[in-house]
C-alpha atoms as a PDB file:
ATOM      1  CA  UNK A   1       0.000   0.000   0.000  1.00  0.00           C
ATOM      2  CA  UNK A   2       2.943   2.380   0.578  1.00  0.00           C
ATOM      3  CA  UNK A   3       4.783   1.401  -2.025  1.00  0.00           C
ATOM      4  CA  UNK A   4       2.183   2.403  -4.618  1.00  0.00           C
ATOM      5  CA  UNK A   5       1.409   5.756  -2.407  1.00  0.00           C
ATOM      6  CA  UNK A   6       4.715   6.408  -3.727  1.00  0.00           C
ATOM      7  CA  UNK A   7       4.810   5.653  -6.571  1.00  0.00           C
ATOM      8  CA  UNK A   8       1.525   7.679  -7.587  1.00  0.00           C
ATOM      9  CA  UNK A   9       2.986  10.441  -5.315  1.00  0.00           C
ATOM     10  CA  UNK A  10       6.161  10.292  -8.167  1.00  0.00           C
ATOM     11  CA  UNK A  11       4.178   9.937 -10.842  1.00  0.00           C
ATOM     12  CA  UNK A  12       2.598  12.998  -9.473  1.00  0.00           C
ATOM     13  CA  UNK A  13       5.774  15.160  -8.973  1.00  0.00           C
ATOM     14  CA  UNK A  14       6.922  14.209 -12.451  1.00  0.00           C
ATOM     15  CA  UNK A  15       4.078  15.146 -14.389  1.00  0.00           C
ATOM     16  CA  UNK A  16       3.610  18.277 -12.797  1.00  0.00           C
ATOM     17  CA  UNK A  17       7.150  18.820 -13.655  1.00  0.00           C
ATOM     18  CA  UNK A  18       6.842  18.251 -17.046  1.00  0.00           C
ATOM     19  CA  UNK A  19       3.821  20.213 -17.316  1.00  0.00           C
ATOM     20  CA  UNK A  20       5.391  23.296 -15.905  1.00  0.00           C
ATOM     21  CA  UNK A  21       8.755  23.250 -17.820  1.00  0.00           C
ATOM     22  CA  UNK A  22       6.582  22.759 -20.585  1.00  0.00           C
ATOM     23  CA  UNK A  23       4.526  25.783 -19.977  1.00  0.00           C
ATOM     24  CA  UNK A  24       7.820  27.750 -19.894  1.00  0.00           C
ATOM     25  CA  UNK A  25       9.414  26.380 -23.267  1.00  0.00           C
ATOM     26  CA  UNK A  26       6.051  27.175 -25.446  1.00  0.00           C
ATOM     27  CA  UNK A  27       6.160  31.177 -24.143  1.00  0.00           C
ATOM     28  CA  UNK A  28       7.597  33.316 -26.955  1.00  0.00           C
ATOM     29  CA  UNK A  29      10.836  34.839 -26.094  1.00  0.00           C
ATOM     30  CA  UNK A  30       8.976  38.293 -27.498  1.00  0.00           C
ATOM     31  CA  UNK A  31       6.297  40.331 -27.821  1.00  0.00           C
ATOM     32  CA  UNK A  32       4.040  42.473 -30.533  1.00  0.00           C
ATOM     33  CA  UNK A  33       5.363  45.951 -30.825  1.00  0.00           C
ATOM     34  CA  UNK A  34       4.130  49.084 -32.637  1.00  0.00           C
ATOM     35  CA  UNK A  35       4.991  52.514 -32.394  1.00  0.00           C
ATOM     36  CA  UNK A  36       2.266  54.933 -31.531  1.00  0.00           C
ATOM     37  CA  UNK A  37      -0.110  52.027 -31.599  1.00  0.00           C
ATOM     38  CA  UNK A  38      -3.364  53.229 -28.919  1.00  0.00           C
ATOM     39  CA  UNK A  39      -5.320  51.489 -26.483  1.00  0.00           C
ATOM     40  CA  UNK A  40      -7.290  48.638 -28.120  1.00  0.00           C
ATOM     41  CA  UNK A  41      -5.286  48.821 -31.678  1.00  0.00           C
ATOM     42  CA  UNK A  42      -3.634  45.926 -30.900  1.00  0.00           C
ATOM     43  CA  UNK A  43      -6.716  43.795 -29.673  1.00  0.00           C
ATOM     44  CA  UNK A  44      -8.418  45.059 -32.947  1.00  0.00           C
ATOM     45  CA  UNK A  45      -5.069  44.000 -34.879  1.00  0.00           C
ATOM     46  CA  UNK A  46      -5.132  40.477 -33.954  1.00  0.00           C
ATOM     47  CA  UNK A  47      -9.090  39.818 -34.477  1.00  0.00           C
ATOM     48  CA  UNK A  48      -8.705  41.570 -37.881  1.00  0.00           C
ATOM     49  CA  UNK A  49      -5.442  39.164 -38.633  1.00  0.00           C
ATOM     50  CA  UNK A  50      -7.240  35.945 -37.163  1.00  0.00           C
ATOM     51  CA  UNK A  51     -10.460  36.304 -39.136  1.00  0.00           C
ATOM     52  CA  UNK A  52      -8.319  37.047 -42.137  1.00  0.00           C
ATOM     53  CA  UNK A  53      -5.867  34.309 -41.747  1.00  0.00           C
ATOM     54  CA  UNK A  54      -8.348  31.385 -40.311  1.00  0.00           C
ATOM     55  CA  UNK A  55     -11.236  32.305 -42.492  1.00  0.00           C
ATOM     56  CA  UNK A  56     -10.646  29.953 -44.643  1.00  0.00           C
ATOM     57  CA  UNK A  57     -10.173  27.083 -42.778  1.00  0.00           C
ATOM     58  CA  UNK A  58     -12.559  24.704 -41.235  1.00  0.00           C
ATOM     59  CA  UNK A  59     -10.466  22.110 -39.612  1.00  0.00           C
ATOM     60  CA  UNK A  60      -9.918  24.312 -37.265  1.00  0.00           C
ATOM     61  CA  UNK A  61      -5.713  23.697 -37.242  1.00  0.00           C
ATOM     62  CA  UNK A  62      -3.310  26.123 -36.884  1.00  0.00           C
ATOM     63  CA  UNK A  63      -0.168  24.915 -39.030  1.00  0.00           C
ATOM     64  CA  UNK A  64       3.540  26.175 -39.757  1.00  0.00           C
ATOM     65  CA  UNK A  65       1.822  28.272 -42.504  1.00  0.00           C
ATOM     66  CA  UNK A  66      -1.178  29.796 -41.100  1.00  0.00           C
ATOM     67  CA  UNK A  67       1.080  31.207 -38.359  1.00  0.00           C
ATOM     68  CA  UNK A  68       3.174  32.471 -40.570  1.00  0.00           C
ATOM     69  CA  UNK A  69       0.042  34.687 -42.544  1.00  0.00           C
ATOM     70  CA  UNK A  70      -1.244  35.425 -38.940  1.00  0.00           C
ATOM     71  CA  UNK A  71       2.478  37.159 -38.761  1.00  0.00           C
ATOM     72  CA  UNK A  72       2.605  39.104 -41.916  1.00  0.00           C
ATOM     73  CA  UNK A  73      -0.841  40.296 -41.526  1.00  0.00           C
ATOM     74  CA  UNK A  74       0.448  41.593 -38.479  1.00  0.00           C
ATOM     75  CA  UNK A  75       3.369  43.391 -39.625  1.00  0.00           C
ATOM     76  CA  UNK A  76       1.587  45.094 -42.821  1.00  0.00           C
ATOM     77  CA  UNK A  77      -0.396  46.501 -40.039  1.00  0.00           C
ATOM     78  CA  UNK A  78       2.614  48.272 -38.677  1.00  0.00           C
ATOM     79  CA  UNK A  79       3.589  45.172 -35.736  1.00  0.00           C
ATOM     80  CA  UNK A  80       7.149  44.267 -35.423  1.00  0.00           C
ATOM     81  CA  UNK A  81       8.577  41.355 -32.863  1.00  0.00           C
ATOM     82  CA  UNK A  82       9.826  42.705 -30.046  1.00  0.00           C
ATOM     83  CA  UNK A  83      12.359  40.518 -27.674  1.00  0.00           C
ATOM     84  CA  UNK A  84      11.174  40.136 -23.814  1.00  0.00           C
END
């Protein structure tokens, strides 16, 4: 009975591990920027860019190149990355 306290209690400890390491690995390294941008532009910025860059698709899965339109749509709005 111990023994397999223990070894759930591990179990335990190691997921939660992996699940917070994780966390920290998939957060960008930087941020949306834009000069002069005002309260709300970029909010508006990002619905405008999703809706034009997810439109299309009805599977519903955001790929290598969907991210990548989602980006430029961003920048011809005036966006650049930004490091943290």
């Amino acid at each position: 009975m111990f023994n397999t306290r223990l070894h759930i209690l591990k179990a335990l400890i190691f997921a939660t591990t992996i699940f917070v390491l994780t966390g920290c690995a998939l957060r960008p390294g930087w941020h949306w920027t834009k000069p002069g941008a005002v309260d709300g532009e970029y909010d508006a910025d990002v619905k405008f860019c999703k809706a034009q860059t997810y439109a299309w698709a009805t599977d519903g899965m955001v790929t290598g190149e969907s991210v990548r339109r989602m980006h430029a749509c961003m920048e011809a709005r005036g966006w650049r990355k930004a490091e943290n």
